[in-house]
PDB file of N, CA and C in Angstrom:
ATOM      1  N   UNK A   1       0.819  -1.192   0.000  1.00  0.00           N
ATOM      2  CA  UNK A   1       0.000   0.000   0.000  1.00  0.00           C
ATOM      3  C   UNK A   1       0.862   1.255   0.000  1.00  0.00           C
ATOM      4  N   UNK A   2       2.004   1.258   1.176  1.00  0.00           N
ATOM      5  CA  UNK A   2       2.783   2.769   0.961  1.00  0.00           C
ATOM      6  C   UNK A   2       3.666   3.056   0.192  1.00  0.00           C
ATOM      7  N   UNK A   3       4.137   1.730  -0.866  1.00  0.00           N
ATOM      8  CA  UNK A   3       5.248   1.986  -1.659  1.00  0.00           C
ATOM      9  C   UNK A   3       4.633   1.748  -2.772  1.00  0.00           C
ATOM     10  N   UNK A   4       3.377   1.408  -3.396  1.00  0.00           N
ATOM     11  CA  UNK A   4       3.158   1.364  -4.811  1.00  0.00           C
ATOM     12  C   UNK A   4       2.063   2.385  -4.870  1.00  0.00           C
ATOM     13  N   UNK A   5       1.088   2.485  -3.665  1.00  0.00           N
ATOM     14  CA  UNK A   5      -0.085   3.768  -4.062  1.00  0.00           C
ATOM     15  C   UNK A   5      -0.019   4.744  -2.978  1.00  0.00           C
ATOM     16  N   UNK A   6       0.855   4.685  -2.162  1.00  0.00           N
ATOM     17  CA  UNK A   6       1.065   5.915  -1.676  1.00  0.00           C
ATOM     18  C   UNK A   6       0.083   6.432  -0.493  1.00  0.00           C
ATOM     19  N   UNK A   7      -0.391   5.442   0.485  1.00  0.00           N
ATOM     20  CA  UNK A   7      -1.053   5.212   1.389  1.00  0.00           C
ATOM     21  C   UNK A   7      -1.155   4.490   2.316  1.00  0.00           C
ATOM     22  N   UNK A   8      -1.593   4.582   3.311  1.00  0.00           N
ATOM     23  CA  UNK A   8      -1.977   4.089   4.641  1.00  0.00           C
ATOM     24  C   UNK A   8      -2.638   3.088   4.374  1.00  0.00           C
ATOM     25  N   UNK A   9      -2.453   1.602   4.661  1.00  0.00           N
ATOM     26  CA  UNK A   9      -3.396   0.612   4.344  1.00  0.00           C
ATOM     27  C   UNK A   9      -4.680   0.206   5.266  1.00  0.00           C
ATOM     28  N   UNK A  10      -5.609  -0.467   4.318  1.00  0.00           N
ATOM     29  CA  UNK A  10      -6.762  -0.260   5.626  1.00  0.00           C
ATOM     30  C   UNK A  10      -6.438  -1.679   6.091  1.00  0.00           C
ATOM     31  N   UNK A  11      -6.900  -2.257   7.032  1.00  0.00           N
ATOM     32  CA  UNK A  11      -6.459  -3.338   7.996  1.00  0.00           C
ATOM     33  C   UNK A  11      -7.154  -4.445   7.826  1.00  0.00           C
ATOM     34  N   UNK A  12      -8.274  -4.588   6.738  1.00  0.00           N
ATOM     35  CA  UNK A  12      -9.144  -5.603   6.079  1.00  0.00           C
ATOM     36  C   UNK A  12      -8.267  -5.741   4.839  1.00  0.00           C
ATOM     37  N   UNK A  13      -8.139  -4.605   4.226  1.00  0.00           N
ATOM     38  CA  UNK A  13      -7.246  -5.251   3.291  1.00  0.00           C
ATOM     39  C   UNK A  13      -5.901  -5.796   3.293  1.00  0.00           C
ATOM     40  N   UNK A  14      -5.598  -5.212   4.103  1.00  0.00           N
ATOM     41  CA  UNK A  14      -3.714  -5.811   5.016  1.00  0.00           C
ATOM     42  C   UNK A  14      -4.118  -6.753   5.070  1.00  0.00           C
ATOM     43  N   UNK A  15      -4.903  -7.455   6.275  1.00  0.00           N
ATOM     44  CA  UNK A  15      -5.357  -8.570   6.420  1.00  0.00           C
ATOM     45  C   UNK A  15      -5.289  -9.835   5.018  1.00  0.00           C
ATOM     46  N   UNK A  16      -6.416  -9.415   4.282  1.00  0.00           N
ATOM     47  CA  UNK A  16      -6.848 -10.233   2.926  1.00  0.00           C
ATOM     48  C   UNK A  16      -5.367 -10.592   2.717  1.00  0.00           C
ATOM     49  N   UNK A  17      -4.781  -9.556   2.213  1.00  0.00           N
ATOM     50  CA  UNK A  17      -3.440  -9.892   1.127  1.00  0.00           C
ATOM     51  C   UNK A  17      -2.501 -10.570   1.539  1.00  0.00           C
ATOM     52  N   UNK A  18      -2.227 -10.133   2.982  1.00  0.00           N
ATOM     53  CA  UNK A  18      -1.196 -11.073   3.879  1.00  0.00           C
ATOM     54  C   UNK A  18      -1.618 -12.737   4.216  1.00  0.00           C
ATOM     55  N   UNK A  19      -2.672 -12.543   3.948  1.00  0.00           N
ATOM     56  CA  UNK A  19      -3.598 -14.036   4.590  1.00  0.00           C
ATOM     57  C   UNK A  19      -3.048 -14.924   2.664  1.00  0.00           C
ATOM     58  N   UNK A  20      -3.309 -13.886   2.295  1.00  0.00           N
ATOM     59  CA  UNK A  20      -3.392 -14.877   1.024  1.00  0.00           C
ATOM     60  C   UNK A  20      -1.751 -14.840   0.667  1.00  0.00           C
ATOM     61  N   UNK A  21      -1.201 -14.635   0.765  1.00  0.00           N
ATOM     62  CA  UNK A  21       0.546 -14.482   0.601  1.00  0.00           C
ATOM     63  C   UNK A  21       1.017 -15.825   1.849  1.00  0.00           C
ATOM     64  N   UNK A  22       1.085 -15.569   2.552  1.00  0.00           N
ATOM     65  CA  UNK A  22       1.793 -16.453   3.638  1.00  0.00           C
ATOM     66  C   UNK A  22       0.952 -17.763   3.363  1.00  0.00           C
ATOM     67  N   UNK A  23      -0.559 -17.892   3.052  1.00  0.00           N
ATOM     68  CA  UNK A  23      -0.915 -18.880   2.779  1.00  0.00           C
ATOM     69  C   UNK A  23      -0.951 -19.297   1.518  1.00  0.00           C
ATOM     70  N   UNK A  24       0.428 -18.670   0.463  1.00  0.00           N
ATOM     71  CA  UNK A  24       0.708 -19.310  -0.437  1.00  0.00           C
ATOM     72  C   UNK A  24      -0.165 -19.318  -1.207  1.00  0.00           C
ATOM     73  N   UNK A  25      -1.373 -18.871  -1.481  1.00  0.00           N
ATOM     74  CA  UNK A  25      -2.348 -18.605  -2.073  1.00  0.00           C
ATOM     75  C   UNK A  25      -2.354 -17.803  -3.615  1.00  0.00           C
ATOM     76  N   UNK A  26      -1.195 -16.550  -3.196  1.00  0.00           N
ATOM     77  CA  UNK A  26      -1.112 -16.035  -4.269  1.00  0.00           C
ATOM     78  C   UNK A  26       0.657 -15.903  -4.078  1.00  0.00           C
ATOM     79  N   UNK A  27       1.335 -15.333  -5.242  1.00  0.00           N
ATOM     80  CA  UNK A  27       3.159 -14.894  -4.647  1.00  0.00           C
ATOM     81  C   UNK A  27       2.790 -13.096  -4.673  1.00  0.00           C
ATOM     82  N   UNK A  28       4.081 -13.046  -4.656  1.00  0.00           N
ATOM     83  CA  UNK A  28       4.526 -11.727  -4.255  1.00  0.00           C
ATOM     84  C   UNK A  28       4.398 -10.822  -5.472  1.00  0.00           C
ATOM     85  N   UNK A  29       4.610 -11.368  -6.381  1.00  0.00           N
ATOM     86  CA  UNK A  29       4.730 -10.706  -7.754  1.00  0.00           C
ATOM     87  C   UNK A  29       3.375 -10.210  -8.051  1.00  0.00           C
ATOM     88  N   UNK A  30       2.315 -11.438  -7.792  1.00  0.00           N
ATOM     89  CA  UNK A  30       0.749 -11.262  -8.246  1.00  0.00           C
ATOM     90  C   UNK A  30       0.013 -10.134  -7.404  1.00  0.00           C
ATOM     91  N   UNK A  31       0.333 -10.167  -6.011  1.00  0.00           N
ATOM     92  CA  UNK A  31      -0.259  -9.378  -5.764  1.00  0.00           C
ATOM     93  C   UNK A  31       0.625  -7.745  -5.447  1.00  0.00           C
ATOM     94  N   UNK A  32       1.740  -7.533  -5.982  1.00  0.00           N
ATOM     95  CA  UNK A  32       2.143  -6.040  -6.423  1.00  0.00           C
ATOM     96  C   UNK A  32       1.202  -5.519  -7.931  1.00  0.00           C
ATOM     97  N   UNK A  33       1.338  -6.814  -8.641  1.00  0.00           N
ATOM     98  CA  UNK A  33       0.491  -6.452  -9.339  1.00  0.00           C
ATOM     99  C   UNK A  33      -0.760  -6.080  -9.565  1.00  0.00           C
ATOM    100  N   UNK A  34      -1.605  -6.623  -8.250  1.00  0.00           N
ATOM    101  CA  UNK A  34      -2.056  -6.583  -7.964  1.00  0.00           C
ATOM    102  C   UNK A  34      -3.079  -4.624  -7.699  1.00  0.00           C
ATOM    103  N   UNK A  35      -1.771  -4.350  -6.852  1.00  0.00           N
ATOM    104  CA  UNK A  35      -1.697  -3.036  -6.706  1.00  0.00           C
ATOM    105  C   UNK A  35      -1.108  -1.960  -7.714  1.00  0.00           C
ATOM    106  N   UNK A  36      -0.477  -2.495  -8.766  1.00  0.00           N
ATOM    107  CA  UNK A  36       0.372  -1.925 -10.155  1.00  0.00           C
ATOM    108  C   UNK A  36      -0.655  -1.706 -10.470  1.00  0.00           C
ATOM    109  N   UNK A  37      -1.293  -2.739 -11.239  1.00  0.00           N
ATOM    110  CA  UNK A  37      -2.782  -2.720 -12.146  1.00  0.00           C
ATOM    111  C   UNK A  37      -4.053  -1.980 -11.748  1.00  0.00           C
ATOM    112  N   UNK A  38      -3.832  -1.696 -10.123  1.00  0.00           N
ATOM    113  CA  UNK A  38      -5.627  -1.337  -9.916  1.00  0.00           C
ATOM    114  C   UNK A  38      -6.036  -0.267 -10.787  1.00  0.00           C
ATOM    115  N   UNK A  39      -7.275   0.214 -10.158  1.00  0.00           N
ATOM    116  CA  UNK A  39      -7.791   1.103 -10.746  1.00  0.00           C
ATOM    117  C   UNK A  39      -7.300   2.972 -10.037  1.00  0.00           C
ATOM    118  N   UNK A  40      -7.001   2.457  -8.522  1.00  0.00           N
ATOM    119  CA  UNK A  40      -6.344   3.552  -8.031  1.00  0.00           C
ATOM    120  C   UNK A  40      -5.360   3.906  -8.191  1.00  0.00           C
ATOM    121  N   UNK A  41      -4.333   3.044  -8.565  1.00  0.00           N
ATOM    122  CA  UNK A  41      -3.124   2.984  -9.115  1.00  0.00           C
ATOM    123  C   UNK A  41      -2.804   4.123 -10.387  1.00  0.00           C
ATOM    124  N   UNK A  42      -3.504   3.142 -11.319  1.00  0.00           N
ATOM    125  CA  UNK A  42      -3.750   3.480 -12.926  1.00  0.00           C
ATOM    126  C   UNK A  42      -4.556   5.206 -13.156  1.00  0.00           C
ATOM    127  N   UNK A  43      -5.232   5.403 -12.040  1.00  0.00           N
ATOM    128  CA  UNK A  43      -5.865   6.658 -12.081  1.00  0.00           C
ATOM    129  C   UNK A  43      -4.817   7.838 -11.749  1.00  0.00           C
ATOM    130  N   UNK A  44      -3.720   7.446 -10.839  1.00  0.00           N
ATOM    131  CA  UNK A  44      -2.864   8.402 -10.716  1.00  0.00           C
ATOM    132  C   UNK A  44      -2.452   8.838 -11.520  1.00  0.00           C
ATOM    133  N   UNK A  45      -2.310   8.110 -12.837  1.00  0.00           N
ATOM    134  CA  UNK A  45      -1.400   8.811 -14.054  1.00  0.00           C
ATOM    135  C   UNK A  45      -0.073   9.127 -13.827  1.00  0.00           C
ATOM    136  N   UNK A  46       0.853   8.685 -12.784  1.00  0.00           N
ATOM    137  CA  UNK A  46       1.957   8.599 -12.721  1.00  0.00           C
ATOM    138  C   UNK A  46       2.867   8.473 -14.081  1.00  0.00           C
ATOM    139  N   UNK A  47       4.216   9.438 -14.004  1.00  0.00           N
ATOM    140  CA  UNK A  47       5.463   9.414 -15.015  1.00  0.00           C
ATOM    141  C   UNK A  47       5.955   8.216 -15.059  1.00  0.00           C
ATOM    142  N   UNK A  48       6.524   7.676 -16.400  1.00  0.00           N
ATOM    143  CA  UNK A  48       6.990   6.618 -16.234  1.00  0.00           C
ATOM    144  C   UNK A  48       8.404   6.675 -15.196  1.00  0.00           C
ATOM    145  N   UNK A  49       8.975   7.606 -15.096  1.00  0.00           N
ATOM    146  CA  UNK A  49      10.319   8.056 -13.979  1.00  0.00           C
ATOM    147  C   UNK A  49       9.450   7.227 -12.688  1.00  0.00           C
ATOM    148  N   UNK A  50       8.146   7.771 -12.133  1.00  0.00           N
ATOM    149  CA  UNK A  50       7.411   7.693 -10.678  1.00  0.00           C
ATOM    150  C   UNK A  50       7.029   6.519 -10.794  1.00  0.00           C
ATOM    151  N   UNK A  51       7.068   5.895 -12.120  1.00  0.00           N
ATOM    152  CA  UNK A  51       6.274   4.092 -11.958  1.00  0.00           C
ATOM    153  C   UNK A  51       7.800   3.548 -11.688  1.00  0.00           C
ATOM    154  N   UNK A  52       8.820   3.667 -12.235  1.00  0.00           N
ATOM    155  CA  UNK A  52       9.665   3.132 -12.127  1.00  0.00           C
ATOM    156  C   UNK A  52      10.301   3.125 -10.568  1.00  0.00           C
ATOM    157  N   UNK A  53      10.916   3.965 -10.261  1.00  0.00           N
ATOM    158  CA  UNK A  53      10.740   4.765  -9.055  1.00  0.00           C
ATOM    159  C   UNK A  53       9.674   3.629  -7.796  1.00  0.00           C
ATOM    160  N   UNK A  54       8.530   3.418  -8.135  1.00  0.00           N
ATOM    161  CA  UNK A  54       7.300   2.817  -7.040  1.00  0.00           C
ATOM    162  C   UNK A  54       7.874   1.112  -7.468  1.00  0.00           C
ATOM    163  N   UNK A  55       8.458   0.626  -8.689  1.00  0.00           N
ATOM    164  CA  UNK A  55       8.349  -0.275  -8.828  1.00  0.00           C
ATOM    165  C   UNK A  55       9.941  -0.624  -7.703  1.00  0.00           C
ATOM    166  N   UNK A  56      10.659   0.091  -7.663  1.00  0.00           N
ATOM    167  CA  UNK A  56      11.975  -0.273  -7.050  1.00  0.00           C
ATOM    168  C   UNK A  56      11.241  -0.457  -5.747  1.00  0.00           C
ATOM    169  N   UNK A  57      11.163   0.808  -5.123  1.00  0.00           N
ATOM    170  CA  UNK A  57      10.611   0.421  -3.568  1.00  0.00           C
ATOM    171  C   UNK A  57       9.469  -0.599  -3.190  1.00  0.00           C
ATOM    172  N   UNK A  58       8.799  -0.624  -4.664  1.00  0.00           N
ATOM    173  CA  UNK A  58       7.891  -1.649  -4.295  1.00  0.00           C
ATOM    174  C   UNK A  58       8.650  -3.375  -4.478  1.00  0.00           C
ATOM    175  N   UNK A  59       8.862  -3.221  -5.284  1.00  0.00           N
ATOM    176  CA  UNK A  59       9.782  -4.882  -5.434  1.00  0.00           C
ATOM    177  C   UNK A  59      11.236  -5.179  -4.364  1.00  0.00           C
ATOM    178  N   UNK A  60      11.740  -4.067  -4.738  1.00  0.00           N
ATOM    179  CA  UNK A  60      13.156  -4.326  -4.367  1.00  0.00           C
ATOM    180  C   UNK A  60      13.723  -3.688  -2.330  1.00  0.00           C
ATOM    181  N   UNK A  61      12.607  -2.664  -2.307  1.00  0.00           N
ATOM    182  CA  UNK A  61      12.578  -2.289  -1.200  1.00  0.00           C
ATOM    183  C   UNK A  61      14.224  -1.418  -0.547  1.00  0.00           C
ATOM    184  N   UNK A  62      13.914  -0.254  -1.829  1.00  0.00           N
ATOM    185  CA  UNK A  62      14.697   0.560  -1.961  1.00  0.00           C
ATOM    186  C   UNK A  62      15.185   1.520  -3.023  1.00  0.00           C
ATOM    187  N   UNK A  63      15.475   2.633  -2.912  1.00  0.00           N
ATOM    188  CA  UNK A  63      15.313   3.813  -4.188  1.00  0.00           C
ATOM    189  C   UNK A  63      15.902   2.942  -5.695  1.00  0.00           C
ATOM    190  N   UNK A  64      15.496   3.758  -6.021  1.00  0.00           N
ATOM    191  CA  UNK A  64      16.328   3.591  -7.407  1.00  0.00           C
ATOM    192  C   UNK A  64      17.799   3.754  -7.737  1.00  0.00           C
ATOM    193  N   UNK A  65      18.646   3.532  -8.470  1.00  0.00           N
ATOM    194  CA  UNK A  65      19.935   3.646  -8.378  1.00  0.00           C
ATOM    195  C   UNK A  65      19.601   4.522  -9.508  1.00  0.00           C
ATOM    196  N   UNK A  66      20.484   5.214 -10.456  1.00  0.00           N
ATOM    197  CA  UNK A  66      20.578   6.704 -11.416  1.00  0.00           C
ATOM    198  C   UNK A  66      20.428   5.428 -12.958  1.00  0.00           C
ATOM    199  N   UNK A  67      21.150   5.032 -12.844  1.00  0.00           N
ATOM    200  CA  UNK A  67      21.525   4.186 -13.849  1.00  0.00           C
ATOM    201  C   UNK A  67      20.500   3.005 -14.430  1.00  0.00           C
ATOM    202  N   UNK A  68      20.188   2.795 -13.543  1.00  0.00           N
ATOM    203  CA  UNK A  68      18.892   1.471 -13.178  1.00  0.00           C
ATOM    204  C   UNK A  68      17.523   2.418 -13.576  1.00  0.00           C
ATOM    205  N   UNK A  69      17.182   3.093 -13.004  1.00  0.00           N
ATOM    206  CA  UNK A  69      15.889   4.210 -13.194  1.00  0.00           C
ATOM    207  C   UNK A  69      16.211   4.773 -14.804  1.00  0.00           C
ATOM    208  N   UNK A  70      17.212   4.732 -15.057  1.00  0.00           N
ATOM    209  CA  UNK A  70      17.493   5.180 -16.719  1.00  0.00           C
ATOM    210  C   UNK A  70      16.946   4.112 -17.638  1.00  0.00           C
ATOM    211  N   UNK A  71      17.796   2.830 -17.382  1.00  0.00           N
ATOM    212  CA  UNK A  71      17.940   1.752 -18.261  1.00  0.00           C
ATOM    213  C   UNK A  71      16.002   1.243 -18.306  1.00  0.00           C
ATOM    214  N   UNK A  72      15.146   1.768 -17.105  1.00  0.00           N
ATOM    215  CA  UNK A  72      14.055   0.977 -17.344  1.00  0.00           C
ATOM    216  C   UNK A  72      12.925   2.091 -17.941  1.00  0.00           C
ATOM    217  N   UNK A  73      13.238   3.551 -17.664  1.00  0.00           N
ATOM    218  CA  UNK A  73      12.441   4.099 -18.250  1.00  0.00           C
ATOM    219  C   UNK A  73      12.820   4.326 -19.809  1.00  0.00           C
ATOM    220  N   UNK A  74      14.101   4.290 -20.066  1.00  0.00           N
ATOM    221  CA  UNK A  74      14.468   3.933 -21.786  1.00  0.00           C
ATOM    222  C   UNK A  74      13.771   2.483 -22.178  1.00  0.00           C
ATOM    223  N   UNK A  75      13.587   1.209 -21.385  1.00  0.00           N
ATOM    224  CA  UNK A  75      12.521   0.101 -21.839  1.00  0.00           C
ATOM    225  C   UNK A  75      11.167   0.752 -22.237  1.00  0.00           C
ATOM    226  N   UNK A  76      10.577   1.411 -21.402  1.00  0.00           N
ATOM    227  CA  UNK A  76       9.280   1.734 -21.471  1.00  0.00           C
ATOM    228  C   UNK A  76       9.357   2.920 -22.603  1.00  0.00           C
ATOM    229  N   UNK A  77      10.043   3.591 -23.009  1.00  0.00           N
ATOM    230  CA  UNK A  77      10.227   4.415 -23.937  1.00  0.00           C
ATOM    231  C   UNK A  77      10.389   4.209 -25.498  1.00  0.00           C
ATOM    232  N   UNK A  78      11.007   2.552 -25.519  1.00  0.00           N
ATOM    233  CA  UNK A  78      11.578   2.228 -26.473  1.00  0.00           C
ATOM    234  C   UNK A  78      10.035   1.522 -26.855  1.00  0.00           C
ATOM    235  N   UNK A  79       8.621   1.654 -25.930  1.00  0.00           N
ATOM    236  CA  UNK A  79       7.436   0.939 -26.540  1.00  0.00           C
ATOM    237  C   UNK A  79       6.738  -0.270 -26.042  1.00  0.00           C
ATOM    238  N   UNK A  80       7.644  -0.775 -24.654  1.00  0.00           N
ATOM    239  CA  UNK A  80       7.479  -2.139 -23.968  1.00  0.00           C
ATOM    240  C   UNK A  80       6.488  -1.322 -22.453  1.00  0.00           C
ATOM    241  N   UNK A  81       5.797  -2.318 -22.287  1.00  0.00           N
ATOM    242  CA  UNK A  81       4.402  -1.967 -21.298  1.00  0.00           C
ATOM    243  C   UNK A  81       4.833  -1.760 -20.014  1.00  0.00           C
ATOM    244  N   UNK A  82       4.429  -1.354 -19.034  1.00  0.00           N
ATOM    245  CA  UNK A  82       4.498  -1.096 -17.965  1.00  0.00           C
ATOM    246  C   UNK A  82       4.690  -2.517 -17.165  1.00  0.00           C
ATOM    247  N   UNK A  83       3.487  -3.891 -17.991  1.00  0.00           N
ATOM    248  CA  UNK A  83       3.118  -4.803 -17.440  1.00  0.00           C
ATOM    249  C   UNK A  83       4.928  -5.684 -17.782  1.00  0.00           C
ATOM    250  N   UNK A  84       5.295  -5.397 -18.990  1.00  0.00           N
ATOM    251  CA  UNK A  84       6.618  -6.058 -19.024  1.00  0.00           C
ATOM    252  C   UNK A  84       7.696  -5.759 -17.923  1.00  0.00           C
ATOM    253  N   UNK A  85       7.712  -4.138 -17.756  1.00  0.00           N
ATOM    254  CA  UNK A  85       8.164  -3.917 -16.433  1.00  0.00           C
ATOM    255  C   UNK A  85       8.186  -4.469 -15.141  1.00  0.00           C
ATOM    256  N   UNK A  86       6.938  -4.234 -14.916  1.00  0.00           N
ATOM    257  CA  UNK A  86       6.364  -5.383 -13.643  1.00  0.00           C
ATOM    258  C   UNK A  86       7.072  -6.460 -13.980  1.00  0.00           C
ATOM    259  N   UNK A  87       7.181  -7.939 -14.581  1.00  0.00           N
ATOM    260  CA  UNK A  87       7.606  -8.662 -14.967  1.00  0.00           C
ATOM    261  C   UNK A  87       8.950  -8.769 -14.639  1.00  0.00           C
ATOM    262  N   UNK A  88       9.837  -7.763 -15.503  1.00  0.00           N
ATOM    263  CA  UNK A  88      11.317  -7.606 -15.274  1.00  0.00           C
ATOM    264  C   UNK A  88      12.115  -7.512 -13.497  1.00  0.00           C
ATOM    265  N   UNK A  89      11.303  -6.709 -12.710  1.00  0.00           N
ATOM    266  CA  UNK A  89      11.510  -6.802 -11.185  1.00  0.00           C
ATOM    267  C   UNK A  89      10.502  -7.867 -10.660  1.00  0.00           C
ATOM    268  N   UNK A  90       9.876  -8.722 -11.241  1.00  0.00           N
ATOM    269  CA  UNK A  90       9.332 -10.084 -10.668  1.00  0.00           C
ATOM    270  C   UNK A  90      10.494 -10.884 -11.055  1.00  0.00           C
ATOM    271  N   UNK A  91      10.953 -11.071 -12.133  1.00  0.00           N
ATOM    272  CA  UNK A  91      11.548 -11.975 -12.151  1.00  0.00           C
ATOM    273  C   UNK A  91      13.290 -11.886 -11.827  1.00  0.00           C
ATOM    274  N   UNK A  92      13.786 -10.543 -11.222  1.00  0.00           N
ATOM    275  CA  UNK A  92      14.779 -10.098 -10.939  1.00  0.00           C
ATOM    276  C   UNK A  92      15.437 -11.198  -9.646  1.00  0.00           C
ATOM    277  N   UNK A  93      16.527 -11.013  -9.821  1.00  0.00           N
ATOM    278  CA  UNK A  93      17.714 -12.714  -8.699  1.00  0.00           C
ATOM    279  C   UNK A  93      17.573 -11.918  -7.189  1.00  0.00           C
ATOM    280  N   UNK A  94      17.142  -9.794  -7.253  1.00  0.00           N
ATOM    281  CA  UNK A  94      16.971  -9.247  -6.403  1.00  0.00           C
ATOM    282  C   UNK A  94      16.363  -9.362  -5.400  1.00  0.00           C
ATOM    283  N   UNK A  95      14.809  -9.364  -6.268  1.00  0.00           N
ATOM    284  CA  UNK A  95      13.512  -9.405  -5.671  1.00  0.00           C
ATOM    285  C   UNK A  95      13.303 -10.819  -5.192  1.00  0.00           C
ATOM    286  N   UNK A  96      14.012 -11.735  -6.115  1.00  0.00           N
ATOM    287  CA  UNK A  96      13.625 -13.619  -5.931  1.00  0.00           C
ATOM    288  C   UNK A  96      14.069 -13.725  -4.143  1.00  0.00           C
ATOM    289  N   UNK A  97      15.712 -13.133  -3.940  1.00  0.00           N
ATOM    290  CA  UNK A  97      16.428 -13.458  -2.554  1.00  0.00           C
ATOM    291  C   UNK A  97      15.092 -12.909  -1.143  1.00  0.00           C
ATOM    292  N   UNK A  98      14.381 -11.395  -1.560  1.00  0.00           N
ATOM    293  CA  UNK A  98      13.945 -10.516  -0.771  1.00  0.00           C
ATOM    294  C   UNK A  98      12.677 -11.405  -0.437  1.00  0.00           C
ATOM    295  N   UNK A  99      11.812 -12.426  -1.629  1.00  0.00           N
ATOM    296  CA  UNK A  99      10.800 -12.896  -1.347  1.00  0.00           C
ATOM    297  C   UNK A  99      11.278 -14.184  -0.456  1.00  0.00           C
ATOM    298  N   UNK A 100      12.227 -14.870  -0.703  1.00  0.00           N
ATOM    299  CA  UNK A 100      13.112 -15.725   0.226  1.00  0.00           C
ATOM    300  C   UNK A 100      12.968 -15.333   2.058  1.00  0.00           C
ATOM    301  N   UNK A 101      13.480 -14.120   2.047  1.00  0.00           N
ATOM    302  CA  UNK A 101      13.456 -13.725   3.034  1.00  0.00           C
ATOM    303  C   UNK A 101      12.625 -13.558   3.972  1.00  0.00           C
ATOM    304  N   UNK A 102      11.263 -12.751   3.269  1.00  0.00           N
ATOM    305  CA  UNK A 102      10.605 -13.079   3.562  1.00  0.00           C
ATOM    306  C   UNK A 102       9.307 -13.895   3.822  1.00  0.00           C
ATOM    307  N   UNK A 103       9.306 -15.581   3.334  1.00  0.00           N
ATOM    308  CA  UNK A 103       9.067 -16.687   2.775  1.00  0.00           C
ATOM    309  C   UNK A 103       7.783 -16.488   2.048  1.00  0.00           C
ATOM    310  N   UNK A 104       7.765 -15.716   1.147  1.00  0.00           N
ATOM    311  CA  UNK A 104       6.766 -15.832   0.214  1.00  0.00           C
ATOM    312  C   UNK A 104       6.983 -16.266  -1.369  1.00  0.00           C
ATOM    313  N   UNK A 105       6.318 -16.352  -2.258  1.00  0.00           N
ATOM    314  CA  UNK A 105       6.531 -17.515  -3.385  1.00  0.00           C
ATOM    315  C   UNK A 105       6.536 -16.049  -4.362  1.00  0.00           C
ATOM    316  N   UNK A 106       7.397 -16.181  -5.300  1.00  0.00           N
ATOM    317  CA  UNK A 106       7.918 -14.890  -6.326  1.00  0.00           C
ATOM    318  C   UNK A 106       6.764 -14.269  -7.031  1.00  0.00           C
TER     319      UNK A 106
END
């Protein structure tokens, strides 16, 4: 909730998502996407710089590096979707260790 839409989460939905994560139900990837895709999300109209940017802290759980925030908003520039994005920090060796950590499924 505070690193992809920029809010205070409500505690039914904390609840739901965590219930369904730890119980393996859904991974980690599905439900960022979860929050990538909504409709509150998508309404912000966020820069691709600020999606990129939400996708670090949201996946990786930490800013962007200069270089890294370049290389992915030149992807999205060059015509490739936001959703490929998503994708690229799902399937990152980064994000794989962080979901490790904290034992949820990628």
């Amino acid at each position: 909730y505070t690193k992809c839409l920029g809010r205070k989460y409500d505690k039914s939905g904390l609840k739901s998502w965590a219930d369904l994560l730890h119980n393996h139900k859904i991974s980690g990837g599905a439900a960022a996407k979860g929050f990538f895709l909504s409709n509150e999300f998508i309404k912000k109209n966020y820069s691709d710089e600020e999606f990129v940017a939400r996708c670090y802290r949201t996946f990786l759980n930490r800013e962007a590096d200069a270089q890294g925030l370049k290389d992915w908003v030149s992807v999205l520039n060059s015509g490739e979707s936001r959703d490929f994005v998503l994708n690229g920090f799902i399937g990152s060796a980064e994000y794989g260790k962080l979901c490790s950590v904290y034992g949820i499924d990628r």
